[in-house]
C-alpha atoms as a PDB file:
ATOM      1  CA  UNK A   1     202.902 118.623  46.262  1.00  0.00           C
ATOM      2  CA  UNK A   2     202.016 117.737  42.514  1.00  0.00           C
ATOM      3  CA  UNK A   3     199.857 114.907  44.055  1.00  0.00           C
ATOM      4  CA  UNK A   4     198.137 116.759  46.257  1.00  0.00           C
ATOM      5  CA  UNK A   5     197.237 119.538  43.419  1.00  0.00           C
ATOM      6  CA  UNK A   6     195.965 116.682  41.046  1.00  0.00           C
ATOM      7  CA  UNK A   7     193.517 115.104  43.847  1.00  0.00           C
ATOM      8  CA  UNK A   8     192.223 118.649  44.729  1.00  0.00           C
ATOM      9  CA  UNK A   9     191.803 119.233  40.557  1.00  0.00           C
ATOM     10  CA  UNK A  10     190.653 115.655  40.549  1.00  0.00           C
ATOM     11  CA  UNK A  11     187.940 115.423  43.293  1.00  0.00           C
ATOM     12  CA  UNK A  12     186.457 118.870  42.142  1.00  0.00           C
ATOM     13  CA  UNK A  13     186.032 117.492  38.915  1.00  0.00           C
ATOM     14  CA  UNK A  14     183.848 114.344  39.976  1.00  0.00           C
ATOM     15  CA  UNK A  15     182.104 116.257  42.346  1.00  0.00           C
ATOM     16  CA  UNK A  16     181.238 118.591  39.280  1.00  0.00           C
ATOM     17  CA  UNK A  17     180.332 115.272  37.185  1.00  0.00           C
ATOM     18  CA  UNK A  18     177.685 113.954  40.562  1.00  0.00           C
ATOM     19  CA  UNK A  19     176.349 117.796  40.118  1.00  0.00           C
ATOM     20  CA  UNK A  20     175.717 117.893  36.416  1.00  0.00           C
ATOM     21  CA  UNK A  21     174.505 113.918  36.276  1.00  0.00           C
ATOM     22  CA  UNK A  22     171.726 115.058  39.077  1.00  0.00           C
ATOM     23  CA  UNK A  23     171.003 117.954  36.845  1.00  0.00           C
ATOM     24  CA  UNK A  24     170.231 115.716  33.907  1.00  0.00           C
ATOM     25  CA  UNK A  25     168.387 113.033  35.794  1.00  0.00           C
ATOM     26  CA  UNK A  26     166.087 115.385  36.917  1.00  0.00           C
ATOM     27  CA  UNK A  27     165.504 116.975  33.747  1.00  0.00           C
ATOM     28  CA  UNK A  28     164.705 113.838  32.408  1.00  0.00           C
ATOM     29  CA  UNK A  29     162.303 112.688  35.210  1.00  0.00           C
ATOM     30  CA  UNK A  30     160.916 116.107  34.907  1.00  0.00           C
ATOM     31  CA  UNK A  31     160.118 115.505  30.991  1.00  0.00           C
ATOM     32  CA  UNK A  32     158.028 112.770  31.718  1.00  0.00           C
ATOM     33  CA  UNK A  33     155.758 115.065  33.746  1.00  0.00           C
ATOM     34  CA  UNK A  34     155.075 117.537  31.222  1.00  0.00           C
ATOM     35  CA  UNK A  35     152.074 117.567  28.886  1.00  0.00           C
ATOM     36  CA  UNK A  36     151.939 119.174  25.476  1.00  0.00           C
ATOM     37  CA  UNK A  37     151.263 122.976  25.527  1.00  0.00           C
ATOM     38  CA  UNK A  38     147.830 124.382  26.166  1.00  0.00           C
ATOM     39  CA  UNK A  39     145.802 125.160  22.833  1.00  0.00           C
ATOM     40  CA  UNK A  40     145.252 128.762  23.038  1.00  0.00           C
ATOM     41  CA  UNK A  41     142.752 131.213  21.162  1.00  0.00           C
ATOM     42  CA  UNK A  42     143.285 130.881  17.499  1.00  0.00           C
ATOM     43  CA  UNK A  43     143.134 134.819  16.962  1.00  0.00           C
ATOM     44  CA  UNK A  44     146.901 135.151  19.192  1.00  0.00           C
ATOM     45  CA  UNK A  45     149.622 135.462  17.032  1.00  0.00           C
ATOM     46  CA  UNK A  46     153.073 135.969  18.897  1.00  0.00           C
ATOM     47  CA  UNK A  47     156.491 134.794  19.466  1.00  0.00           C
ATOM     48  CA  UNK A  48     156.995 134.542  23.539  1.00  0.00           C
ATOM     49  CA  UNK A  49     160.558 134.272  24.154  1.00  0.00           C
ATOM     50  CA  UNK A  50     161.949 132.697  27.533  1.00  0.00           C
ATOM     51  CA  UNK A  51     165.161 132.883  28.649  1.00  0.00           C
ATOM     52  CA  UNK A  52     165.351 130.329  31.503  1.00  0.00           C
ATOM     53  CA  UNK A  53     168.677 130.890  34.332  1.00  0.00           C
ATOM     54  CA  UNK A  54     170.063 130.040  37.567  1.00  0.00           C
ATOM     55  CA  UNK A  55     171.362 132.487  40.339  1.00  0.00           C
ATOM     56  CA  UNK A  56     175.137 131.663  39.636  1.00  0.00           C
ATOM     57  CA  UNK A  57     175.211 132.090  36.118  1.00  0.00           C
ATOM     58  CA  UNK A  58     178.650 131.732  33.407  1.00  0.00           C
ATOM     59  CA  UNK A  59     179.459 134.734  31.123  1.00  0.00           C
ATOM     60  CA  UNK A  60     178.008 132.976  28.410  1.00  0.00           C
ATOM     61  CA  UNK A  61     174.696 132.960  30.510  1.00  0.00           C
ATOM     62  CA  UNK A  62     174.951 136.515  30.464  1.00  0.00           C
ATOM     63  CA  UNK A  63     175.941 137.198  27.072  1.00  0.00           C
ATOM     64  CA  UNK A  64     173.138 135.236  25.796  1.00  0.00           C
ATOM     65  CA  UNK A  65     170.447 137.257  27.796  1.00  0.00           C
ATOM     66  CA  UNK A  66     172.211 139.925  27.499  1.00  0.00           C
ATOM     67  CA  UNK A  67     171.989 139.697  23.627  1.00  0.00           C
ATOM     68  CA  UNK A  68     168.529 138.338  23.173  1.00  0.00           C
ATOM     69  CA  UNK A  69     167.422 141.933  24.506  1.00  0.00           C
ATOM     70  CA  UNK A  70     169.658 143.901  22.755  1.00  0.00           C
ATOM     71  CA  UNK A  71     168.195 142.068  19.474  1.00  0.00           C
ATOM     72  CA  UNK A  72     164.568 142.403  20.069  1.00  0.00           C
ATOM     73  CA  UNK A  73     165.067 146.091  21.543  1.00  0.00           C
ATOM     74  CA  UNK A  74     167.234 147.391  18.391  1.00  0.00           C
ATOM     75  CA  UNK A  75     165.170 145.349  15.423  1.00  0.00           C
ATOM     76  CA  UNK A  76     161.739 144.301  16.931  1.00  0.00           C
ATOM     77  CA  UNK A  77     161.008 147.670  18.556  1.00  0.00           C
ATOM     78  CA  UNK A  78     157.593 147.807  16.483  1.00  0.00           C
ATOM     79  CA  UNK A  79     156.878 143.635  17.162  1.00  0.00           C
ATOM     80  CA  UNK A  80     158.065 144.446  21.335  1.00  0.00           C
ATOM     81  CA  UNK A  81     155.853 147.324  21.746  1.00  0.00           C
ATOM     82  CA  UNK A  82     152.645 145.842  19.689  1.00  0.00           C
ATOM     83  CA  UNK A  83     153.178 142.584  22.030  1.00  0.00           C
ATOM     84  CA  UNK A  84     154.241 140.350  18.777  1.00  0.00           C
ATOM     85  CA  UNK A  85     157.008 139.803  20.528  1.00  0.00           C
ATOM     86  CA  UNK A  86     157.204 139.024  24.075  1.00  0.00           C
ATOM     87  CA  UNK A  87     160.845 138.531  26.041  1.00  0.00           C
ATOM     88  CA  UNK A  88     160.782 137.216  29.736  1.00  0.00           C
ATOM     89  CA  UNK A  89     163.982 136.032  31.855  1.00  0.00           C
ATOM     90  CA  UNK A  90     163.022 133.283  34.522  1.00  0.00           C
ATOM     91  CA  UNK A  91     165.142 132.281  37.405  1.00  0.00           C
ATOM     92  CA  UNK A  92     164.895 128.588  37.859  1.00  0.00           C
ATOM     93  CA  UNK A  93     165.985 129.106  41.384  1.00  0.00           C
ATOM     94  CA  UNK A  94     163.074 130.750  42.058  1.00  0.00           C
ATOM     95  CA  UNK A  95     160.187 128.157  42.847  1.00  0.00           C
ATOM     96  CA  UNK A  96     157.778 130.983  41.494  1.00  0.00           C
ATOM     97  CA  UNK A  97     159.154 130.123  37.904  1.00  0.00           C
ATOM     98  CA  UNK A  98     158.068 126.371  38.225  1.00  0.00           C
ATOM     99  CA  UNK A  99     154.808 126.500  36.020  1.00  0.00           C
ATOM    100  CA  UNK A 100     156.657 128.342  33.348  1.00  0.00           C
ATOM    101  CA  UNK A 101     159.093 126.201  33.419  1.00  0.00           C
ATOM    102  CA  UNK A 102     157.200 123.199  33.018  1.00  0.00           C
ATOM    103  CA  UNK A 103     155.461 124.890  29.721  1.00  0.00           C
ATOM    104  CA  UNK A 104     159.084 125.025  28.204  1.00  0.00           C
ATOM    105  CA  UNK A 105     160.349 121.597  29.970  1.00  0.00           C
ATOM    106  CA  UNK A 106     163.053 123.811  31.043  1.00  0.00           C
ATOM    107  CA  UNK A 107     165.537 122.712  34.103  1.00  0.00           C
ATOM    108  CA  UNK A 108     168.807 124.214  32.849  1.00  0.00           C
ATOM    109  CA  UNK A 109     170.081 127.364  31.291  1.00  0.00           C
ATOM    110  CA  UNK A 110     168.135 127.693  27.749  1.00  0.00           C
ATOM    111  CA  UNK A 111     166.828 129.969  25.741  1.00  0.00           C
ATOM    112  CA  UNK A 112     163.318 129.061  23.575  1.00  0.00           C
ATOM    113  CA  UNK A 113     160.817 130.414  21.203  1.00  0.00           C
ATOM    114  CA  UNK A 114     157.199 130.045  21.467  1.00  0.00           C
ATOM    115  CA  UNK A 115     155.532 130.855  18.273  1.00  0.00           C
ATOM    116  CA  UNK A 116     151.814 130.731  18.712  1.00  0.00           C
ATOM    117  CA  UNK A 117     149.692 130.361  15.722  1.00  0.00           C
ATOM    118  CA  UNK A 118     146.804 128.232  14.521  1.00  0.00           C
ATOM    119  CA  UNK A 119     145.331 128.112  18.462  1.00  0.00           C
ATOM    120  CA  UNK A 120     148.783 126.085  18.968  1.00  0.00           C
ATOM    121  CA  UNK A 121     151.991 126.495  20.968  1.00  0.00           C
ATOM    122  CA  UNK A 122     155.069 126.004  18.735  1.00  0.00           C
ATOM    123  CA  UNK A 123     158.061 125.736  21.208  1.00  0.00           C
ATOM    124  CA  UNK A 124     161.749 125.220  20.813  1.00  0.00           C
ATOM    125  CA  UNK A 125     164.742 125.541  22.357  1.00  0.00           C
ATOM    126  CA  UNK A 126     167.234 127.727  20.557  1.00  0.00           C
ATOM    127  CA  UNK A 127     170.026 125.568  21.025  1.00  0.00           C
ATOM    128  CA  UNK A 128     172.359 127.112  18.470  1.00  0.00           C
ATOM    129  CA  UNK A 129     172.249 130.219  20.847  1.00  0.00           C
ATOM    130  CA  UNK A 130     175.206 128.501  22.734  1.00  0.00           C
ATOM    131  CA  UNK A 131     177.610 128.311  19.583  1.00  0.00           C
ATOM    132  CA  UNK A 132     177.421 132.161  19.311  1.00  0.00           C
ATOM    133  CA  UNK A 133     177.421 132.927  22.939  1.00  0.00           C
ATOM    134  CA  UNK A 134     181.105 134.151  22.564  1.00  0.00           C
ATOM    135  CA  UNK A 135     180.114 136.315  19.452  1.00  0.00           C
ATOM    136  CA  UNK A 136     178.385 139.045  19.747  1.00  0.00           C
ATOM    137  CA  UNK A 137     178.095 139.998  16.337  1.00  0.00           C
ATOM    138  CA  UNK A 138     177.261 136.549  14.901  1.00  0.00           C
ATOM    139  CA  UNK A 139     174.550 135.943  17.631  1.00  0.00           C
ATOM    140  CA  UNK A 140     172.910 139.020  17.291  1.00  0.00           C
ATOM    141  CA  UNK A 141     172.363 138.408  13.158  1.00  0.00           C
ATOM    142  CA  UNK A 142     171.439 134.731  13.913  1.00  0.00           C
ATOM    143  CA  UNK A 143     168.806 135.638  16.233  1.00  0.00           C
ATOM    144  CA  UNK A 144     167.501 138.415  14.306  1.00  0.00           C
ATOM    145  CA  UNK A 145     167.346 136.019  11.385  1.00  0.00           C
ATOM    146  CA  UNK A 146     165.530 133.450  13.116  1.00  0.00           C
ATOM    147  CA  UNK A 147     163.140 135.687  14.628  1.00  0.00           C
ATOM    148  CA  UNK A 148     161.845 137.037  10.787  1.00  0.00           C
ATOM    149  CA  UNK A 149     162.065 133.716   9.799  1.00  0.00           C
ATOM    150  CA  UNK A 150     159.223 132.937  12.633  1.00  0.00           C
ATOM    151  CA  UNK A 151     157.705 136.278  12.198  1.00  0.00           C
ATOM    152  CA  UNK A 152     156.496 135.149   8.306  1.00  0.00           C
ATOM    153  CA  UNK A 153     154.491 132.353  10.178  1.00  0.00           C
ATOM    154  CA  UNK A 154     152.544 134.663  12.083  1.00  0.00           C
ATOM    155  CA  UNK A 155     151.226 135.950   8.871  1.00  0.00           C
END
């Protein structure tokens, strides 16, 4: 019986492995297909932020979309409303979502910034996002912070 339990816990756990090693491989062939971000007028100045998903999605997922929102909404009211600030959540899933996607080189669950200035897309992944997922507190006061800190380069 203990045997049998194992190579059930076992198999699941390779097939998991196959899953996640095709995930990466095609993120990486993926990368090679991208080109650098579009110049854009040199008069925009605004941070776009993506939040990029799949249908079946962890609680971290969801805490970390979740809690992107709540921080724009409750301290970049002003920066949301005037369009400084832009938030959009993207299914990758959802072959409508493949151009953005490409922009961000995004093919798993990630969260970037794209601070335009100087006619030039600035993008990064917010990769610390995942270290506070299980925080709401901390996350919220990281993000905020970041967000000022790109805010001062729009000027």
């Amino acid at each position: 019986m203990i045997f049998k339990q194992f190579n059930k816990q076992f198999t699941i756990f390779v097939i998991a492995l196959v899953l996640m090693a095709t995930s990466v491989s095609m993120c990486i062939v993926s990368s090679n297909d991208t080109k650098p971000p579009p110049t854009v007028d040199s008069s925009i100045k605004r941070i776009d932020i993506a939040y990029f998903h799949e249908t079946k999605r962890c609680e971290a997922c969801y805490n970390i979309e979740k809690w992107t929102y709540e921080t724009i909404f409750f301290y970049f009211e002003d920066e949301l409303k005037s369009e400084k600030i832009t938030y959009a959540s993207y299914n990758l899933d959802d072959k409508s979502t493949d151009d953005v996607s490409k922009i961000y080189n995004s093919c798993y669950t990630s969260l970037y910034l794209n601070v335009i200035y100087g006619g030039k897309q600035h993008i990064e992944e917010v990769k610390k996002s995942w270290e506070y997922s299980d925080d709401k507190g901390v996350f919220l006061n990281y993000f905020r912070d970041l967000l000022d800190e790109k805010l001062v380069l729009l000027g």
